[in-house]
PDB file of N, CA and C in Angstrom:
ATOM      1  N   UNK A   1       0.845  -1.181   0.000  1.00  0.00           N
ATOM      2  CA  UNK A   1       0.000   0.000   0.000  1.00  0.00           C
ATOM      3  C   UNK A   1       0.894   1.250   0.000  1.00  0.00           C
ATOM      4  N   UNK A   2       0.471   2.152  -1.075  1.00  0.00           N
ATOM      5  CA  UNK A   2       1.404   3.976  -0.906  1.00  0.00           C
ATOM      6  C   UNK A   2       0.669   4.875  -0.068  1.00  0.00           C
ATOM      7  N   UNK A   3       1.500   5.263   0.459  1.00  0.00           N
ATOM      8  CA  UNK A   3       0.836   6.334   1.230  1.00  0.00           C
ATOM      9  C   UNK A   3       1.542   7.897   0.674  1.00  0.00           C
ATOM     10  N   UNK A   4       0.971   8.486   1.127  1.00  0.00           N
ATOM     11  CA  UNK A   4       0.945   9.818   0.490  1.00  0.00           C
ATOM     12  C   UNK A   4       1.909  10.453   1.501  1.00  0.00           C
ATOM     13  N   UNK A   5       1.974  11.618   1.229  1.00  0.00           N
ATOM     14  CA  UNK A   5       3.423  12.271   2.021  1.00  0.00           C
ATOM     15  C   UNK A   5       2.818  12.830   3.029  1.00  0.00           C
ATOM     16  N   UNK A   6       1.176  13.293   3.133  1.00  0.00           N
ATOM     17  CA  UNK A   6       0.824  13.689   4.214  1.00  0.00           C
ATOM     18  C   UNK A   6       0.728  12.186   5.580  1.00  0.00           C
ATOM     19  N   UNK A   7      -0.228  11.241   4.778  1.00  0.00           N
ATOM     20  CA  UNK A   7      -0.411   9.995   5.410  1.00  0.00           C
ATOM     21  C   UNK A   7       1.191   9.528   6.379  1.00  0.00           C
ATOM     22  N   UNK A   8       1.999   9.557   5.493  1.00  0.00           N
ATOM     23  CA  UNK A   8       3.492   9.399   5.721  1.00  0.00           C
ATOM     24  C   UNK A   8       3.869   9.714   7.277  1.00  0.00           C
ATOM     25  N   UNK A   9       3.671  11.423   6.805  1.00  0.00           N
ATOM     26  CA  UNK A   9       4.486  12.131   8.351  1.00  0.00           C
ATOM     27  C   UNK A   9       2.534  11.889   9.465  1.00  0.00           C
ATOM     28  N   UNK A  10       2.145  11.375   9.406  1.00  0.00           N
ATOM     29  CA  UNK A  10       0.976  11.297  10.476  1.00  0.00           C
ATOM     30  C   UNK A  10       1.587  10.252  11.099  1.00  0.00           C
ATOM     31  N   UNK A  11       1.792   9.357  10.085  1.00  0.00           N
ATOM     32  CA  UNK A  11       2.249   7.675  10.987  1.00  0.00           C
ATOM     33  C   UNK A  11       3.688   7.835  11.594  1.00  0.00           C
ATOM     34  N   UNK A  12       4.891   8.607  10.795  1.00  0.00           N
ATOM     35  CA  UNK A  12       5.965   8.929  11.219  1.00  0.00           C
ATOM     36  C   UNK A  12       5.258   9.913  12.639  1.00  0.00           C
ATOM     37  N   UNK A  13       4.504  10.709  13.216  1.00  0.00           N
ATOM     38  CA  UNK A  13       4.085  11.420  14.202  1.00  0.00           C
ATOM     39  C   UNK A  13       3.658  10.719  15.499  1.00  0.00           C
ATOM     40  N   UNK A  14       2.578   9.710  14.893  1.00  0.00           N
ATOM     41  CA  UNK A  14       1.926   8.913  15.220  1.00  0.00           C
ATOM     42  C   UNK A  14       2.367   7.632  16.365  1.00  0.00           C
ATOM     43  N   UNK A  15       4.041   7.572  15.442  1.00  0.00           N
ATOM     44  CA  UNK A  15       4.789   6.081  16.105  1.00  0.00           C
ATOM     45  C   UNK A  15       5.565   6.643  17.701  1.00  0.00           C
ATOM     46  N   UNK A  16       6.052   5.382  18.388  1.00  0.00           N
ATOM     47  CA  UNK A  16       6.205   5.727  19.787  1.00  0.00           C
ATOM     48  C   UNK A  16       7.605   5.360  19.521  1.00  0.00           C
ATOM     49  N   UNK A  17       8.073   6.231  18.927  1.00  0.00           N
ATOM     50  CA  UNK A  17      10.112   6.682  18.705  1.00  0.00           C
ATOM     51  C   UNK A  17      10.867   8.445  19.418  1.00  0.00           C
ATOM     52  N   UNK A  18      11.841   7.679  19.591  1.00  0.00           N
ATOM     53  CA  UNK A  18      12.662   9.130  20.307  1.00  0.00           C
ATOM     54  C   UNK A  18      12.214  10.261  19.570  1.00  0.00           C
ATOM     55  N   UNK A  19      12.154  11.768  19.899  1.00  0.00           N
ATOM     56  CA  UNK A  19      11.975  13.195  19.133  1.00  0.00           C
ATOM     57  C   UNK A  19      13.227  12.800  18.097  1.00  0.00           C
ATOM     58  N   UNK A  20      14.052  12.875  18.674  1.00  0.00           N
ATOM     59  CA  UNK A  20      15.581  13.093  17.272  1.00  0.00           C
ATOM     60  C   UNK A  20      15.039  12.152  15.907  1.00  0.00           C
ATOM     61  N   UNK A  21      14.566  10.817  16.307  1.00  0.00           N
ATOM     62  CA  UNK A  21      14.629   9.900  15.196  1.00  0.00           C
ATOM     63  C   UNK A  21      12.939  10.427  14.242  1.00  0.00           C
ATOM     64  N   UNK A  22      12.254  10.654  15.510  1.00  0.00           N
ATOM     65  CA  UNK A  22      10.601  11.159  14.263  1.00  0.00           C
ATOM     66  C   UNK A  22      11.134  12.989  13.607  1.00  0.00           C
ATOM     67  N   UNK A  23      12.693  13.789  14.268  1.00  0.00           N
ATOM     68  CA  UNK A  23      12.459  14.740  13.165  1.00  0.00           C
ATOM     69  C   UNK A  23      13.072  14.346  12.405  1.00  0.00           C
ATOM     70  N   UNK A  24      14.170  13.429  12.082  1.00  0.00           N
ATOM     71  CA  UNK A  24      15.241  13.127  11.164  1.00  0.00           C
ATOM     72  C   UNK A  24      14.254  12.377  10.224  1.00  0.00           C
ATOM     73  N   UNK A  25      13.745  11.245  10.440  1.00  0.00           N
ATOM     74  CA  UNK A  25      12.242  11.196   9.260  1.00  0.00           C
ATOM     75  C   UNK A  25      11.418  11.843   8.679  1.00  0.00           C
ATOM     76  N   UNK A  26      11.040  12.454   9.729  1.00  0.00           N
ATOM     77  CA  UNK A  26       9.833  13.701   8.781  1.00  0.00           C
ATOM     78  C   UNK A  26      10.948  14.444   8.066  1.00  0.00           C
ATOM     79  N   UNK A  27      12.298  14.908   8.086  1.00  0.00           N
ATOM     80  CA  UNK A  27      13.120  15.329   7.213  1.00  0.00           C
ATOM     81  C   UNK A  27      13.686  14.923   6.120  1.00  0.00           C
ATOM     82  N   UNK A  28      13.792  13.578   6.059  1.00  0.00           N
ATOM     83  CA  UNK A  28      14.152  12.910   5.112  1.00  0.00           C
ATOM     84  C   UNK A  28      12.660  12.733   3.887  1.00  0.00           C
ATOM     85  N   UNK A  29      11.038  12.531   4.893  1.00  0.00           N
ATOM     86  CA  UNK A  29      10.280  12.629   4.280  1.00  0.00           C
ATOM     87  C   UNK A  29      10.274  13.404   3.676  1.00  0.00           C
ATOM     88  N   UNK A  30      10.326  14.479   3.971  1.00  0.00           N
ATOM     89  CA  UNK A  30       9.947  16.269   3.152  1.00  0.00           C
ATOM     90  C   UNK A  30      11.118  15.874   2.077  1.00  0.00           C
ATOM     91  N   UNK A  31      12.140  15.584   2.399  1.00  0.00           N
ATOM     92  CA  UNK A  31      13.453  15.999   1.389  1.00  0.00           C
ATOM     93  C   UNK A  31      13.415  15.271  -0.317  1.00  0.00           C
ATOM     94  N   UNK A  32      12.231  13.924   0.512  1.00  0.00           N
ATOM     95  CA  UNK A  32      12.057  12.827  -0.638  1.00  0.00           C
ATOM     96  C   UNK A  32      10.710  13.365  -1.448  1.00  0.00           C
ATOM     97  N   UNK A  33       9.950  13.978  -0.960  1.00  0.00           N
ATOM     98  CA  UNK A  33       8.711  14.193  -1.946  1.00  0.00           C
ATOM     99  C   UNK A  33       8.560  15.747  -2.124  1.00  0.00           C
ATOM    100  N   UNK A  34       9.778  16.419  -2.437  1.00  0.00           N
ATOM    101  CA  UNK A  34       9.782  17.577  -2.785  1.00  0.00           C
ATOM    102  C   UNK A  34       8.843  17.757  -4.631  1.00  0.00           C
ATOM    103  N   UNK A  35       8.367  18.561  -4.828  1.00  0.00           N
ATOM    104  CA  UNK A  35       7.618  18.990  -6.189  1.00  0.00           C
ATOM    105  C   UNK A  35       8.734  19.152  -7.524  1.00  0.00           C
ATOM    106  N   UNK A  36       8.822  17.639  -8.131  1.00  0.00           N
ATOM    107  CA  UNK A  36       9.504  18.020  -9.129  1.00  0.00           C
ATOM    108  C   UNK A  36       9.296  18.563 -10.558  1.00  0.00           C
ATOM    109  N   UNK A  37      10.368  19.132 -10.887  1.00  0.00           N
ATOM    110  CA  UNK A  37       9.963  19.851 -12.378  1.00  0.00           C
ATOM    111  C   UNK A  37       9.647  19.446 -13.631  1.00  0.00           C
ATOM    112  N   UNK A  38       8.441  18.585 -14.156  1.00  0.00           N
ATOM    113  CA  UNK A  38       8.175  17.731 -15.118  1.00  0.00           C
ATOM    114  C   UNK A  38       8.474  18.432 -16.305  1.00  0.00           C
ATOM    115  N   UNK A  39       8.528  19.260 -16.638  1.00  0.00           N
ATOM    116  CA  UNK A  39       8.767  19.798 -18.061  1.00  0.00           C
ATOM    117  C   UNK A  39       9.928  19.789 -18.597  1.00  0.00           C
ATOM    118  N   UNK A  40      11.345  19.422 -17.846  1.00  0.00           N
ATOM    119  CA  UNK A  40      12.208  18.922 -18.803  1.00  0.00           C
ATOM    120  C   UNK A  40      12.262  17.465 -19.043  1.00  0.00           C
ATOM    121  N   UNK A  41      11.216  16.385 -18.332  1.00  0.00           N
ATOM    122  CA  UNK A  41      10.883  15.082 -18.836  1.00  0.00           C
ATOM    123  C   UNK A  41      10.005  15.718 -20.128  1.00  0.00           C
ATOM    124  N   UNK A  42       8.675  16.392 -20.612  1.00  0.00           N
ATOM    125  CA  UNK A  42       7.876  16.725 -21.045  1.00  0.00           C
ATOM    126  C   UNK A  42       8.964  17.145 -22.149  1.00  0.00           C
ATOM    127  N   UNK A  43       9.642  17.322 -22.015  1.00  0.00           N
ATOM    128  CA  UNK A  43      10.366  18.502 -23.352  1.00  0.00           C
ATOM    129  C   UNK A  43      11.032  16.957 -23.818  1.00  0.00           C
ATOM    130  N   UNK A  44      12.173  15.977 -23.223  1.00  0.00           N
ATOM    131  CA  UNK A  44      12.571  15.164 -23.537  1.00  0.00           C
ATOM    132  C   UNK A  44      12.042  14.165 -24.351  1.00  0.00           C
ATOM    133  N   UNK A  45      11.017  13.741 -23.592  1.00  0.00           N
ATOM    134  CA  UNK A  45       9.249  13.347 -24.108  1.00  0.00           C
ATOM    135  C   UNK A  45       9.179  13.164 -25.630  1.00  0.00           C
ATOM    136  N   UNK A  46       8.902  14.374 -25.762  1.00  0.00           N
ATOM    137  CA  UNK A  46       8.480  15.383 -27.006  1.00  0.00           C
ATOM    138  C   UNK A  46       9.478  14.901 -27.848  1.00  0.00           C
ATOM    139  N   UNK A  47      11.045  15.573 -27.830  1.00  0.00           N
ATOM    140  CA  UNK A  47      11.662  15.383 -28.409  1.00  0.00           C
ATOM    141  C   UNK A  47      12.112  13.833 -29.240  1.00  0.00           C
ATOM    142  N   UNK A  48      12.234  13.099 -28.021  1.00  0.00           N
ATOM    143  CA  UNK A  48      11.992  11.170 -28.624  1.00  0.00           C
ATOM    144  C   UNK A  48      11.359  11.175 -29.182  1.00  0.00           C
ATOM    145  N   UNK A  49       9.901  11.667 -29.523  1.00  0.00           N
ATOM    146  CA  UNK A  49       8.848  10.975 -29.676  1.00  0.00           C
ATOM    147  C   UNK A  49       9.092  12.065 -31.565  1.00  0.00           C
ATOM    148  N   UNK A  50       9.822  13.112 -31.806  1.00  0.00           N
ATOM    149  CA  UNK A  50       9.741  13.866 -32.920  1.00  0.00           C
ATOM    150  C   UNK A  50      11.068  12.582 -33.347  1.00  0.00           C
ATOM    151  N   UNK A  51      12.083  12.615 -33.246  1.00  0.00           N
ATOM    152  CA  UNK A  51      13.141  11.866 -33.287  1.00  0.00           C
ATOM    153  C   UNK A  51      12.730  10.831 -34.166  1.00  0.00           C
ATOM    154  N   UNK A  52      12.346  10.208 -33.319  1.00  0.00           N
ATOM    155  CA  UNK A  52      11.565   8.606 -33.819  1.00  0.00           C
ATOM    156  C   UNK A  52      10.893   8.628 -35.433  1.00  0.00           C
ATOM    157  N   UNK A  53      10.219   9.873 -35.467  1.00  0.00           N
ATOM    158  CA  UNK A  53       8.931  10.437 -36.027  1.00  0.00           C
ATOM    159  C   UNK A  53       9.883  10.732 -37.438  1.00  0.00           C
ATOM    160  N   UNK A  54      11.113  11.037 -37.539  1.00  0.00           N
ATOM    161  CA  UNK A  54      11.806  11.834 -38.493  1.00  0.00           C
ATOM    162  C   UNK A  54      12.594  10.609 -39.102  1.00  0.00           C
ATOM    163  N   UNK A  55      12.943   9.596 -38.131  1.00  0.00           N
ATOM    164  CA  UNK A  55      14.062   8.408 -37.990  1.00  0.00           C
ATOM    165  C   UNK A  55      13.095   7.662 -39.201  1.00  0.00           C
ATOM    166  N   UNK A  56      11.880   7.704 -38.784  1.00  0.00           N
ATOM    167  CA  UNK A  56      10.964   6.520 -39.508  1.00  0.00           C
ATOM    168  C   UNK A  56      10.287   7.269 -40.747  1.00  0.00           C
ATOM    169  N   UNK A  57      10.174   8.330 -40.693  1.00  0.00           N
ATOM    170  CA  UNK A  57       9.975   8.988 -41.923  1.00  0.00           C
ATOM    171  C   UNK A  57      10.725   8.714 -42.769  1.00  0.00           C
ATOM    172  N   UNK A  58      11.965   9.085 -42.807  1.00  0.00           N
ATOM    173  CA  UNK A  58      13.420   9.461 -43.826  1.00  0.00           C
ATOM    174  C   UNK A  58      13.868   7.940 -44.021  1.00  0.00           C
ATOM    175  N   UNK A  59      13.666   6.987 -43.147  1.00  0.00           N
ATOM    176  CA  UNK A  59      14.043   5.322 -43.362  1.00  0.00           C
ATOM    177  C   UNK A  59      13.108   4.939 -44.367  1.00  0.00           C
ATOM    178  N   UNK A  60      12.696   5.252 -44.233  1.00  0.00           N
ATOM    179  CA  UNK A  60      11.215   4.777 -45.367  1.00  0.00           C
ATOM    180  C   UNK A  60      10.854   5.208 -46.866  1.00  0.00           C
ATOM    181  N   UNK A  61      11.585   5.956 -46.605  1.00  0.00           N
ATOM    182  CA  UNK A  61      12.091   6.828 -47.862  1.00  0.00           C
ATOM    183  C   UNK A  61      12.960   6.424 -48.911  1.00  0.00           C
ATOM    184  N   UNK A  62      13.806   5.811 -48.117  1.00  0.00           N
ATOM    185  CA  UNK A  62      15.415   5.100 -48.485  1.00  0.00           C
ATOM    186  C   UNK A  62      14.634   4.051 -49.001  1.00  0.00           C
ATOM    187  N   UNK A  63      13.594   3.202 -48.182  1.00  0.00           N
ATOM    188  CA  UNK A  63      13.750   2.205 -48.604  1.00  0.00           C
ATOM    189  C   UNK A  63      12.997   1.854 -49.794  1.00  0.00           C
ATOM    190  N   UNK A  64      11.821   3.008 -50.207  1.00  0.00           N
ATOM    191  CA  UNK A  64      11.072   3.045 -51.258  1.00  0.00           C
ATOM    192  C   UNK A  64      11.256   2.937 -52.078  1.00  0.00           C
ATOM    193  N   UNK A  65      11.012   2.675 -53.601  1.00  0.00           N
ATOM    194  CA  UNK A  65      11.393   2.761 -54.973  1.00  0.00           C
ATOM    195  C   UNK A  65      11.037   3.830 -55.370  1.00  0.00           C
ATOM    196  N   UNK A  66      12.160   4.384 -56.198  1.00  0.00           N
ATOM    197  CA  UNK A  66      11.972   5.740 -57.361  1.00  0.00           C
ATOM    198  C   UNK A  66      11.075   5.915 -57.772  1.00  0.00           C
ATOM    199  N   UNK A  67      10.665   7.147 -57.849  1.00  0.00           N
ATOM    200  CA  UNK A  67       9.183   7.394 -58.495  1.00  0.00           C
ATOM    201  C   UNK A  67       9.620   7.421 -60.162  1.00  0.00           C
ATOM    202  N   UNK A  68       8.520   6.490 -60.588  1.00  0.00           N
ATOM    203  CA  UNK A  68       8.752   6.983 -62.297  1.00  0.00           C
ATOM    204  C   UNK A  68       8.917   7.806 -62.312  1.00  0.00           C
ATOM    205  N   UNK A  69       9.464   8.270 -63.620  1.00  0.00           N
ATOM    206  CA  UNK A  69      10.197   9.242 -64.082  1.00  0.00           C
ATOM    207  C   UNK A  69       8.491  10.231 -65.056  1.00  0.00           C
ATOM    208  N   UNK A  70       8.429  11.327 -65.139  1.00  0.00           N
ATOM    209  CA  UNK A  70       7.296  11.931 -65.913  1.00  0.00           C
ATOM    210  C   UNK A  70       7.489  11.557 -67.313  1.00  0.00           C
ATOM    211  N   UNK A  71       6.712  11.195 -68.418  1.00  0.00           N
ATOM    212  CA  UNK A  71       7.352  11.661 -69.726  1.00  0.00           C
ATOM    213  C   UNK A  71       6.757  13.438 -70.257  1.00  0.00           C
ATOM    214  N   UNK A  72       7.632  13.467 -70.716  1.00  0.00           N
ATOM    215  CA  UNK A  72       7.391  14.824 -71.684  1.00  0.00           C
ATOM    216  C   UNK A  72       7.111  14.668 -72.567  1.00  0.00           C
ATOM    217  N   UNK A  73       6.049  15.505 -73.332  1.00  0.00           N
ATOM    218  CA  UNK A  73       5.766  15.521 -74.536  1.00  0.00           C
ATOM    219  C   UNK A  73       6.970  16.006 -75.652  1.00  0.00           C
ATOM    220  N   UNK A  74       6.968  15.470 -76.822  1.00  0.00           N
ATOM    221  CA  UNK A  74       7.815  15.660 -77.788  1.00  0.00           C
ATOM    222  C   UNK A  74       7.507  17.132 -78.077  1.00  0.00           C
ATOM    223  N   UNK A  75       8.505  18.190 -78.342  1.00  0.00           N
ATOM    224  CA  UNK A  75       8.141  19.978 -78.608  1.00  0.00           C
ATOM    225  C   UNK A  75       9.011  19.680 -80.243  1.00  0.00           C
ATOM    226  N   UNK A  76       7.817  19.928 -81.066  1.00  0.00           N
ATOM    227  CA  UNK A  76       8.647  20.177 -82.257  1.00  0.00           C
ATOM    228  C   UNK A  76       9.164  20.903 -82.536  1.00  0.00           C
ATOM    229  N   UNK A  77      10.517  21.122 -83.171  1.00  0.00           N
ATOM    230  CA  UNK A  77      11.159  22.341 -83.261  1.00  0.00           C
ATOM    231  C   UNK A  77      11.994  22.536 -84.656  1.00  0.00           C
ATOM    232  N   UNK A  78      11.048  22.165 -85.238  1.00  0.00           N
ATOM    233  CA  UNK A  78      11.459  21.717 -86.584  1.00  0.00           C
ATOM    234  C   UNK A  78      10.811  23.646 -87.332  1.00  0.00           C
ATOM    235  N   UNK A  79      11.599  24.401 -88.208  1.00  0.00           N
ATOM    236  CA  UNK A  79      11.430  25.785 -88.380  1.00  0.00           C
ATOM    237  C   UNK A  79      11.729  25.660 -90.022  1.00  0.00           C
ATOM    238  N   UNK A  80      10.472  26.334 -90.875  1.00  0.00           N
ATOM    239  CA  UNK A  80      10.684  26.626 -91.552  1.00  0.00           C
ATOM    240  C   UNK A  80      11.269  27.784 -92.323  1.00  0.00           C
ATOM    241  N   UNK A  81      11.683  27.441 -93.766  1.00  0.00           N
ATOM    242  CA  UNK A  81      12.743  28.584 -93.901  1.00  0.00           C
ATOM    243  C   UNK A  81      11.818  30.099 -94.022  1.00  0.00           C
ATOM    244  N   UNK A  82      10.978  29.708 -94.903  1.00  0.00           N
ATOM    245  CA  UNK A  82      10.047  31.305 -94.766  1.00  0.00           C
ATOM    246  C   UNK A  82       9.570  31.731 -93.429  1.00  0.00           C
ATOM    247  N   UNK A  83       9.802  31.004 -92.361  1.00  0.00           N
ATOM    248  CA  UNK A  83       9.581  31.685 -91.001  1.00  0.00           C
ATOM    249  C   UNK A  83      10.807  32.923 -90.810  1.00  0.00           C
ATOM    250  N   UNK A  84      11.732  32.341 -91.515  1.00  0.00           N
ATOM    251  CA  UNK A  84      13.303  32.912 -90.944  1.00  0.00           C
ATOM    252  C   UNK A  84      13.242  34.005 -91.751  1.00  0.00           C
ATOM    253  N   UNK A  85      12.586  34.631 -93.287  1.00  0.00           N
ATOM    254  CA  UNK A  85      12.594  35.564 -93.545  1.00  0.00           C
ATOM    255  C   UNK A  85      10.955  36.050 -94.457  1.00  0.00           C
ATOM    256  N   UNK A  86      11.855  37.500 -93.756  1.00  0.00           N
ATOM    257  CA  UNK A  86      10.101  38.434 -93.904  1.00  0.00           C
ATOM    258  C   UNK A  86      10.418  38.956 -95.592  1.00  0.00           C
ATOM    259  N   UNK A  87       9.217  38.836 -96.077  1.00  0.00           N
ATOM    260  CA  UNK A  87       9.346  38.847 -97.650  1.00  0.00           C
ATOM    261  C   UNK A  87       8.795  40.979 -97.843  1.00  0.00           C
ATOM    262  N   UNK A  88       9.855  41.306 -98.491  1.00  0.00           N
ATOM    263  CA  UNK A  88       9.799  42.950 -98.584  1.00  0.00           C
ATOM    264  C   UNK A  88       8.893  43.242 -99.346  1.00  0.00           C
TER     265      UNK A  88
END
């Protein structure tokens, strides 16, 4: 069973031990369930989870086959000579 940090120091209060040994517990309690800062797990998080996201993108890529190639249409460029001159 967990008990909570309040539950904790009641029973640490509660028990029939010397003063020195119930403050050195309730101190160690407090020291252990201090409020930690989740947002550089949250940022880390994030980041694995883009990582992964880019790893498996770009692998997949590699492993794909070439896209056909487009064809182009043939541009004729075949010029006749009376194009090339203007008649006076």
């Amino acid at each position: 069973m967990k008990l909570t940090k309040e539950e904790l120091i009641e029973k640490i209060q509660g028990s029939e031990v010397a003063d020195e040994v119930k403050m050195s517990l309730l101190e160690d309690v407090s020291d252990s369930f201090e409020t930690i800062d989740k947002s550089k797990f949250i940022e880390v998080e994030k980041y694995d989870e883009l990582k992964d996201k880019y790893i498996k993108r770009f692998s997949e890529g590699a492993v794909t086959e070439e896209a056909p190639a487009t064809e182009e249409p043939e541009v004729n460029h075949e010029i006749q000579i009376s194009d090339l001159f203007e008649e006076v």
